[in-house]
N, C-alpha and C. Protein backbone atom coordinates (compact mmCIF):
# COMPACT_ATOMS: atom_id res chain seq x y z
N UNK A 1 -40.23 -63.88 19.85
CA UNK A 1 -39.36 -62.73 19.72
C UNK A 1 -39.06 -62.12 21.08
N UNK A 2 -40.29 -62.22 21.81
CA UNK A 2 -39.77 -61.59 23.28
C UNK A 2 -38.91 -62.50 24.12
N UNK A 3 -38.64 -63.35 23.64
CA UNK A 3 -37.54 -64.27 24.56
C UNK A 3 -36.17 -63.99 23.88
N UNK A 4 -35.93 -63.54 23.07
CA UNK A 4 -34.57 -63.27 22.33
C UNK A 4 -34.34 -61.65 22.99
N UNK A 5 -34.86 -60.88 23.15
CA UNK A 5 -35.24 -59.82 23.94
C UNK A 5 -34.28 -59.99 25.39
N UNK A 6 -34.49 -60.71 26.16
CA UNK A 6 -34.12 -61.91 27.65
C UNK A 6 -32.75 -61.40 27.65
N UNK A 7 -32.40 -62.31 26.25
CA UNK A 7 -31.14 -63.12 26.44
C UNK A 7 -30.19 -62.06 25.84
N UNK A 8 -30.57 -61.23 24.71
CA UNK A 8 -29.58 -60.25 24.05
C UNK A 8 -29.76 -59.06 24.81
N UNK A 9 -28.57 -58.13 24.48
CA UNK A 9 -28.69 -56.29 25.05
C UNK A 9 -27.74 -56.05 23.73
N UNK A 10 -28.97 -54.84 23.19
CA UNK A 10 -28.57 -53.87 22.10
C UNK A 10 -29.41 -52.84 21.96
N UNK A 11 -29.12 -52.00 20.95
CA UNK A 11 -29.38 -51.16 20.55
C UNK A 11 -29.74 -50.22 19.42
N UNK A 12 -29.94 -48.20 19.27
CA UNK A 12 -29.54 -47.81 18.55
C UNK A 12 -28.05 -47.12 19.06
N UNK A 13 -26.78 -46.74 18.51
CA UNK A 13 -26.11 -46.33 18.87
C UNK A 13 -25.06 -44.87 18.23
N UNK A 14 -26.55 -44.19 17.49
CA UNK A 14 -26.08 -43.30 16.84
C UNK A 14 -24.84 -42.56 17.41
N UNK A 15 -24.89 -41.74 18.62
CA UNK A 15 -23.62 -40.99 18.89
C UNK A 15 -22.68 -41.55 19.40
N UNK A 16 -22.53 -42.80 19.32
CA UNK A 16 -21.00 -43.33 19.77
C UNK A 16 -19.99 -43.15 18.77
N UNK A 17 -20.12 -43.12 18.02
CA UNK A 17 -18.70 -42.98 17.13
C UNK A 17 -18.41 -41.25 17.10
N UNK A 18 -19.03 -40.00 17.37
CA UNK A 18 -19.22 -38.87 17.45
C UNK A 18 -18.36 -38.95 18.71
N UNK A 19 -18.97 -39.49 19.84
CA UNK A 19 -18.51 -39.59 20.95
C UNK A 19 -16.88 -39.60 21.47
N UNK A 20 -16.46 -40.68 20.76
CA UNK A 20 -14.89 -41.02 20.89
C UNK A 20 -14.27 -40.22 19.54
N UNK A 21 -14.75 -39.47 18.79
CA UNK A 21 -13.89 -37.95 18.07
C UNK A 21 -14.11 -38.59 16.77
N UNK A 22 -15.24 -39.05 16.42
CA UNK A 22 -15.60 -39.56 14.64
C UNK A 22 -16.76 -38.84 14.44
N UNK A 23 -17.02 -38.53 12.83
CA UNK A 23 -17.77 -38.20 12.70
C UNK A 23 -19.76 -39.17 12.90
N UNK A 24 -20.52 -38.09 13.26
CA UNK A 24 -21.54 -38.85 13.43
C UNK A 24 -22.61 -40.05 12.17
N UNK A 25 -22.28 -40.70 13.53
CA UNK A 25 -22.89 -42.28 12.36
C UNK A 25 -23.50 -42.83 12.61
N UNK A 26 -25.17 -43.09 11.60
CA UNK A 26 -25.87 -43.87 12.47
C UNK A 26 -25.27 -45.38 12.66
N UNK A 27 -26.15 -45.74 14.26
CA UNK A 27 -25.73 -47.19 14.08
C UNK A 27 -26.61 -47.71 15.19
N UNK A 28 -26.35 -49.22 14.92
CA UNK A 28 -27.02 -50.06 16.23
C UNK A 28 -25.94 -50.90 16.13
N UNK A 29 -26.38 -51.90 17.37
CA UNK A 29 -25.39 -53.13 18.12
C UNK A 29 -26.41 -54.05 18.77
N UNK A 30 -25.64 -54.85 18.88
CA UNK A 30 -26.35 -56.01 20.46
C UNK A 30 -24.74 -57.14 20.55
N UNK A 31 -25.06 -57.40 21.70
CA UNK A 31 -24.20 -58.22 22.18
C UNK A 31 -24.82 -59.55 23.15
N UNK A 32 -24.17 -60.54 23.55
CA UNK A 32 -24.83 -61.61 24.14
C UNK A 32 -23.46 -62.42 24.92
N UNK A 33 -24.17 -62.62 26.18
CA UNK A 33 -22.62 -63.56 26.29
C UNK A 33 -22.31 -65.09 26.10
N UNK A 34 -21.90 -65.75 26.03
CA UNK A 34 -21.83 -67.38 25.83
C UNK A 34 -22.38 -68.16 26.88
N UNK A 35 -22.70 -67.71 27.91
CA UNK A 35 -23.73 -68.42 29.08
C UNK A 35 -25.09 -68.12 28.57
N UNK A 36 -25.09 -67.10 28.09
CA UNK A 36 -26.93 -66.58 27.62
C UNK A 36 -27.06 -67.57 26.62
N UNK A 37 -26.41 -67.90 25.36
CA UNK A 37 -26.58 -68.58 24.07
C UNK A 37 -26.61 -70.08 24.68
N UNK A 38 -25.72 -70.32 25.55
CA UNK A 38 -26.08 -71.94 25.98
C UNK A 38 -27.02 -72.47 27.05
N UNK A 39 -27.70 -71.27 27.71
CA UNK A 39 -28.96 -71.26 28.39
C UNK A 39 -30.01 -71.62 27.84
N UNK A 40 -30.27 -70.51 26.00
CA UNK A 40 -31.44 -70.91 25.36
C UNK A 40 -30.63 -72.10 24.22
N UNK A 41 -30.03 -72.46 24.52
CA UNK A 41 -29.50 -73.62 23.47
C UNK A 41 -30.41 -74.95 24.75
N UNK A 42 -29.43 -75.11 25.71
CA UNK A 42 -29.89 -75.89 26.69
C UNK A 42 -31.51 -76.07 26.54
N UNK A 43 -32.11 -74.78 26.77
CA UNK A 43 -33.72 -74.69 26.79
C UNK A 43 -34.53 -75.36 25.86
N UNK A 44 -34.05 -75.04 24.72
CA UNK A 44 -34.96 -75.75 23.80
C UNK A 44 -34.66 -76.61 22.88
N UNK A 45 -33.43 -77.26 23.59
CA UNK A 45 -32.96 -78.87 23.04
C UNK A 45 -32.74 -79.87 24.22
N UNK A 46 -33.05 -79.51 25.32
CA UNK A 46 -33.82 -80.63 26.35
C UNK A 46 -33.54 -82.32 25.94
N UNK A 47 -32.65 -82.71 25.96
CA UNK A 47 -32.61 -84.58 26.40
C UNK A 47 -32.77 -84.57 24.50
N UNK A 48 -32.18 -83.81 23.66
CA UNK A 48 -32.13 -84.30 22.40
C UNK A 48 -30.43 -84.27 22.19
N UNK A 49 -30.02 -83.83 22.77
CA UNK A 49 -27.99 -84.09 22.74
C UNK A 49 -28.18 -85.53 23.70
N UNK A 50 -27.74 -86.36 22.49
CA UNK A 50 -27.73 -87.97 22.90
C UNK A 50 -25.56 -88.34 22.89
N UNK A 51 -25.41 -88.51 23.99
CA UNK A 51 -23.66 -88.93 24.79
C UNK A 51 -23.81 -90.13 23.77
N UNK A 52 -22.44 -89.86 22.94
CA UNK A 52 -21.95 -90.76 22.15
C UNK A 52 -20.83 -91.16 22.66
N UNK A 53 -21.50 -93.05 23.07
CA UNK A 53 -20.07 -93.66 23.83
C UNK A 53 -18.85 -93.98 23.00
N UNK A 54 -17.32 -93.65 23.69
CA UNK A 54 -16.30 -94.27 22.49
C UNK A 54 -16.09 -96.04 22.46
N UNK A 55 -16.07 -96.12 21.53
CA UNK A 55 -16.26 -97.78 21.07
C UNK A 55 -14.86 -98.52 21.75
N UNK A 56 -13.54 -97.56 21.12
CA UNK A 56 -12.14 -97.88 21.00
C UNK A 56 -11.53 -96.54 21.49
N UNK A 57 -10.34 -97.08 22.24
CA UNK A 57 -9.37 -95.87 22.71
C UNK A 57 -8.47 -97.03 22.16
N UNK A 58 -7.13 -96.53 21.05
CA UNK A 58 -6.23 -97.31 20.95
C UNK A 58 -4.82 -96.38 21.80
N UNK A 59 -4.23 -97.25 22.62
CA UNK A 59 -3.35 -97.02 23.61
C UNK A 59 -1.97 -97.46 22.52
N UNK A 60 -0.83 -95.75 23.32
CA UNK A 60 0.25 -96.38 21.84
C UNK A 60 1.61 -95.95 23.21
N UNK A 61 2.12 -96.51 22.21
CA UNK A 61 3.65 -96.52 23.13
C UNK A 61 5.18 -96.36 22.15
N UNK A 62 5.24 -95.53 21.58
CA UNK A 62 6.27 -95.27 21.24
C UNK A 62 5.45 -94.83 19.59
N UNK A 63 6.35 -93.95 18.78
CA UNK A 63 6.45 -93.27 17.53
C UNK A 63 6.03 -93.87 16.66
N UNK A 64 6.76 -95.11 16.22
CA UNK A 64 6.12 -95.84 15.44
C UNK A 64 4.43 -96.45 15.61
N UNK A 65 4.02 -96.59 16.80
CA UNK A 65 2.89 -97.08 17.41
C UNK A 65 1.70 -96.23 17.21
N UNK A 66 2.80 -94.84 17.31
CA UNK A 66 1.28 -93.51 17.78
C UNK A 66 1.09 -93.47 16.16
N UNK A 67 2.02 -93.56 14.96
CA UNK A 67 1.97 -93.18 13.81
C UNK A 67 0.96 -94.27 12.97
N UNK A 68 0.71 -95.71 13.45
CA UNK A 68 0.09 -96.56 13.35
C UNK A 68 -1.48 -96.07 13.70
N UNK A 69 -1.37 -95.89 14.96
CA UNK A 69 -2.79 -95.84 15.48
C UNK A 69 -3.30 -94.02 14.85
N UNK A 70 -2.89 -93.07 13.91
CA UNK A 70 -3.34 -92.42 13.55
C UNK A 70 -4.12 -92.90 12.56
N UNK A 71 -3.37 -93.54 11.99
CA UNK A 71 -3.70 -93.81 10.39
C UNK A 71 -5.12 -95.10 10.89
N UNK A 72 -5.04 -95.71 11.93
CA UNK A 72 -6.22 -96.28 12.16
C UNK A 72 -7.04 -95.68 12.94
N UNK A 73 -7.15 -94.59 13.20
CA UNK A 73 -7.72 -93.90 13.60
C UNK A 73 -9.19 -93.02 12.55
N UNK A 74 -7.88 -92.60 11.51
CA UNK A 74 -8.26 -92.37 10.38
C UNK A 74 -9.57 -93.14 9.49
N UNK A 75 -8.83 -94.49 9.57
CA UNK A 75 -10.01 -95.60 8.96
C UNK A 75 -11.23 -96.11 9.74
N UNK A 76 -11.09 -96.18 11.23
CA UNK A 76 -12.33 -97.01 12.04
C UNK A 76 -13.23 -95.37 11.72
N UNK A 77 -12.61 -94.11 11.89
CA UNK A 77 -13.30 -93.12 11.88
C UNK A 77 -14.27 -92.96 10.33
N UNK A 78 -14.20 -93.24 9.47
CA UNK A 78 -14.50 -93.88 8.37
C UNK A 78 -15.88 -94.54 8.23
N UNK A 79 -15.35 -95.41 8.74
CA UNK A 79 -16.25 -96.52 8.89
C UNK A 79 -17.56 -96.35 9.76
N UNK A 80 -17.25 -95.06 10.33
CA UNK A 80 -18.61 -94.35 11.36
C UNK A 80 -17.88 -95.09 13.13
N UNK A 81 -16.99 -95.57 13.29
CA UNK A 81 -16.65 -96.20 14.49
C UNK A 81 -15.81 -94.86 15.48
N UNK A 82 -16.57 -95.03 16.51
CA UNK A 82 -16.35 -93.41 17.29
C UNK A 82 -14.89 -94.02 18.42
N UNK A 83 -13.72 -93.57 17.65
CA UNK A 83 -12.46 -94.09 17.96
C UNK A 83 -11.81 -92.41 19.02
N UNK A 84 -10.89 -92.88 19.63
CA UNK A 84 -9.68 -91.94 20.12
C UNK A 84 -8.81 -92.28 20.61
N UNK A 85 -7.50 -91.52 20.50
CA UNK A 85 -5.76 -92.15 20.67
C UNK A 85 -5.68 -90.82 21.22
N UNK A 86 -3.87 -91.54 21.63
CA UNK A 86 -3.52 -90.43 22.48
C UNK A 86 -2.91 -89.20 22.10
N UNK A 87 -3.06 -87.98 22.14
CA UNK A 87 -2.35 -86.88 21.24
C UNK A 87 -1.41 -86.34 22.36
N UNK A 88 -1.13 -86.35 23.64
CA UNK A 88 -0.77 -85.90 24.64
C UNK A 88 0.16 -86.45 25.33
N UNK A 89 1.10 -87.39 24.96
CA UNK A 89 1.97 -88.17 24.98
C UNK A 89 2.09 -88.58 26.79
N UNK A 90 1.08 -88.85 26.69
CA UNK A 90 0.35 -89.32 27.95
C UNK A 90 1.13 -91.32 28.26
N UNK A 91 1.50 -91.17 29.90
CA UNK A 91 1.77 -92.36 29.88
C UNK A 91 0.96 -93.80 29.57
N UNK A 92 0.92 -94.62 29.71
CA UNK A 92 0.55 -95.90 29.40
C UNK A 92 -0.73 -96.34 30.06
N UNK A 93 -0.54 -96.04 30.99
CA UNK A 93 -1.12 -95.77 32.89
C UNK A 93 -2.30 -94.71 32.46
N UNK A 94 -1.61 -93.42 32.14
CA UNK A 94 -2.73 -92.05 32.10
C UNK A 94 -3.54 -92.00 30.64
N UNK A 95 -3.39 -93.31 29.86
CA UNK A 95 -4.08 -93.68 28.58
C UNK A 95 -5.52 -94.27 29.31
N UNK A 96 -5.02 -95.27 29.72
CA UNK A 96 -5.91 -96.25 30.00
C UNK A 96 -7.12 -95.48 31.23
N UNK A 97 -6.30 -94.54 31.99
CA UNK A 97 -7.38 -93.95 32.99
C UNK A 97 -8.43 -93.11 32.25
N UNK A 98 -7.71 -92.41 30.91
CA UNK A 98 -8.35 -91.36 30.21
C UNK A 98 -9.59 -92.25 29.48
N UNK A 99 -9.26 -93.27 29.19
CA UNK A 99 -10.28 -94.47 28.00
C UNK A 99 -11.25 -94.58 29.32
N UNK A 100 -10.92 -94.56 30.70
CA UNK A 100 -11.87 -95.37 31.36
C UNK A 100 -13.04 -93.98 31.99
N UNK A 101 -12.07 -93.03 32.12
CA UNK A 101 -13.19 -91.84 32.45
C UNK A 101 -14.10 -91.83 31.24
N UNK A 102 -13.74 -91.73 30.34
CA UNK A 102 -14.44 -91.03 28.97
C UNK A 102 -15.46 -92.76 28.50
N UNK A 103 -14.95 -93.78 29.25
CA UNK A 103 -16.22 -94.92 28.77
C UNK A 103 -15.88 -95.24 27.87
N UNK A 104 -14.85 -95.25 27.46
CA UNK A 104 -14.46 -96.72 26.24
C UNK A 104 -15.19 -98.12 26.74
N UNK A 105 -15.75 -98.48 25.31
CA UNK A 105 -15.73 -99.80 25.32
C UNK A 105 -14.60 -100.95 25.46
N UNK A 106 -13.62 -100.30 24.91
CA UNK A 106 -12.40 -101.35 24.53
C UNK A 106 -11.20 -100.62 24.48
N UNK A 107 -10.23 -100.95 24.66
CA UNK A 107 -9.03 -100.64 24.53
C UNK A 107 -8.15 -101.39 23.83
N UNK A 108 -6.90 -100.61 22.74
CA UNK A 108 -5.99 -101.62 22.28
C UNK A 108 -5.34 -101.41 22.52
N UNK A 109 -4.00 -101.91 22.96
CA UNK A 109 -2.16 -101.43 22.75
C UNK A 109 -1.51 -101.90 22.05
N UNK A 110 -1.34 -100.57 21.42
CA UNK A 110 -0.22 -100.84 20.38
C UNK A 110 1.26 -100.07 20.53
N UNK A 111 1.81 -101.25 20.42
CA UNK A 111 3.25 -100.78 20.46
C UNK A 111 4.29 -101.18 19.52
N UNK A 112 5.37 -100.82 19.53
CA UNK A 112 6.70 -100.99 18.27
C UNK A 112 6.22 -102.67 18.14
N UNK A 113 6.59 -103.66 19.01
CA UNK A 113 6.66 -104.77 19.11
C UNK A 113 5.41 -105.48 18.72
N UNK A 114 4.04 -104.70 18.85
CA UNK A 114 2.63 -105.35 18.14
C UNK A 114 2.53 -104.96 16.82
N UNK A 115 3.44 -104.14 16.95
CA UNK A 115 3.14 -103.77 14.88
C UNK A 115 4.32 -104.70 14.27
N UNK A 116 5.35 -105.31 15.04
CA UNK A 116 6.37 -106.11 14.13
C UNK A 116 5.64 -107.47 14.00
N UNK A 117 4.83 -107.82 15.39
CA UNK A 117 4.54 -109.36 15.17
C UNK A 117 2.95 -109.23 14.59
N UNK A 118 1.96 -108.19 14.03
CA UNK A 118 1.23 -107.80 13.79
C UNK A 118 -0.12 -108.37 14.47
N UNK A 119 0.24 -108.22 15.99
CA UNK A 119 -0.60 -108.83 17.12
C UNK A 119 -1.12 -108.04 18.11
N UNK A 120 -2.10 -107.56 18.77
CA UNK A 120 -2.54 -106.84 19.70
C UNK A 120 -3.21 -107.19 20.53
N UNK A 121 -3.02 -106.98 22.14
CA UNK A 121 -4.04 -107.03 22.80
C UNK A 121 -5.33 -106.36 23.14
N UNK A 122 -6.57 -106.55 23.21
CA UNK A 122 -7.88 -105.60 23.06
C UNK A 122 -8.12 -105.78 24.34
N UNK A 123 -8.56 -105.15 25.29
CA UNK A 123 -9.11 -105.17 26.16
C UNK A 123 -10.55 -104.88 26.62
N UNK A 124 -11.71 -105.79 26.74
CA UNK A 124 -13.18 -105.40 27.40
C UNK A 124 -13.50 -103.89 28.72
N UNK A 125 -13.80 -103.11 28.50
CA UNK A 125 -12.93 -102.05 29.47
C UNK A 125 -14.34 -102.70 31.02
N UNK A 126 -15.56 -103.32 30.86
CA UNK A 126 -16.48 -103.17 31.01
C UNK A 126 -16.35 -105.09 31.99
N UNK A 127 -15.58 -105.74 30.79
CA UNK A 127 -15.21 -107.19 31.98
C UNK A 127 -13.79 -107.22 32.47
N UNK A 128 -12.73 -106.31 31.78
CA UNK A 128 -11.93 -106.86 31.80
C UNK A 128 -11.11 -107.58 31.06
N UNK A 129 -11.97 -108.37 30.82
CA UNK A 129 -11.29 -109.69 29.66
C UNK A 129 -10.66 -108.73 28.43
N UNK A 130 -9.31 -109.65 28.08
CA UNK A 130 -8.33 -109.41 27.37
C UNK A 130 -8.20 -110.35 26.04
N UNK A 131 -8.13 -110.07 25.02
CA UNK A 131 -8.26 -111.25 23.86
C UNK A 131 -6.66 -110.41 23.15
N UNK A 132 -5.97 -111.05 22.58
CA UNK A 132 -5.45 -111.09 21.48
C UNK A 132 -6.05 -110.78 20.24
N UNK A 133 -6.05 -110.16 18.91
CA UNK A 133 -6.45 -109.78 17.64
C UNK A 133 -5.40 -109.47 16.98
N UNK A 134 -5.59 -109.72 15.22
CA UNK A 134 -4.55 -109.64 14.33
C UNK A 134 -4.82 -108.09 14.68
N UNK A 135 -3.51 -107.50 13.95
CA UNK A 135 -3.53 -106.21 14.13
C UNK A 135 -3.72 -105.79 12.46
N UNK A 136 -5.34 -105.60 12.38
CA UNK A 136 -5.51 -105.04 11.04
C UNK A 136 -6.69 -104.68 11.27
N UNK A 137 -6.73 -103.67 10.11
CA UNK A 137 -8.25 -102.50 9.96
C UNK A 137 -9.07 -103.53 9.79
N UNK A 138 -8.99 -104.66 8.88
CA UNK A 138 -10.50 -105.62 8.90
C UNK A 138 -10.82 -106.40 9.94
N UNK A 139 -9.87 -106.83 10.95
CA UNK A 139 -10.25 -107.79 12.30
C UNK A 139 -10.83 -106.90 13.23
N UNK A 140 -10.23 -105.55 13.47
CA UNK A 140 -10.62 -104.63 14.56
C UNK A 140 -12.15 -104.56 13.87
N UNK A 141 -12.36 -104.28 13.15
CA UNK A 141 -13.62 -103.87 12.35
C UNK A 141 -14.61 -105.05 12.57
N UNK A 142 -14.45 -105.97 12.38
CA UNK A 142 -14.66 -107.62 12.60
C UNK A 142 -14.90 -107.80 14.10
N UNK A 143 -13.79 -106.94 14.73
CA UNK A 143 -14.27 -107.49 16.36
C UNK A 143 -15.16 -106.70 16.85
N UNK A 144 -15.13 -105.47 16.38
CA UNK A 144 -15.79 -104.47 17.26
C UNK A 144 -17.60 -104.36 17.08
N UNK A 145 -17.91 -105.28 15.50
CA UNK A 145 -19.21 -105.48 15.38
C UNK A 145 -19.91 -106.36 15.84
């Protein structure tokens, strides 16, 4: 209890509402700021917040593409597979940098033209290496295990 003491400031605050022209009321308060709460958050969860790497960043390129990779987004997320696309209509270029800061495993692109021939390239973000895959919820699912 004396460590919650630390981190909060409160009170009783009977004559404040008297104060600013109300009638008198008892009362108390406390307040805390959001550095104090993530100080003792930090403190006594120590190396138990475990960095969950993303598996898949699917990279999209045009309307039809981004509307694709929601809806698979939707399903690998499902499936427990820790996916993200682009919401920021971010170039092609500033996809792939964003997948590589954040540690994707893999990357896909999808575009108008991979959803007509229902073909995608995946990319290893980690060798490099580039494979081809059907473009469907059960192969991605299939490759990524």
């Amino acid at each position: 209890m004396m460590m919650v003491l630390l981190y909060f400031g409160g009170g009783r605050y009977d004559g404040l509402i008297k104060e600013i022209g109300g009638q008198s009321t008892p009362a108390v308060g406390f307040a805390t700021g959001i550095d104090r709460l993530i100080d003792v958050y930090n403190k006594y969860n120590e190396n138990k917040v475990k960095e969950k790497n993303m598996k898949l960043y699917i990279a999209t390129i045009g309307d039809r593409a981004n509307a694709f990779a929601t809806n698979m987004v939707y399903n690998l997320r499902s499936k427990g597979i820790f996916v993200e696309k682009d919401i920021c209509s971010r170039s092609i270029n500033s996809q792939f940098k964003y997948a590589n800061k954040n540690s994707a495993e893999y990357v896909i692109t999808i575009g108008d033209d991979e959803i007509k021939e229902n073909r995608a390239k995946i990319k290893n973000m980690e060798t490099g290496k580039e494979e081809e895959i059907e473009l469907s919820f059960e192969k991605i699912v299939e490759y990524l295990s």
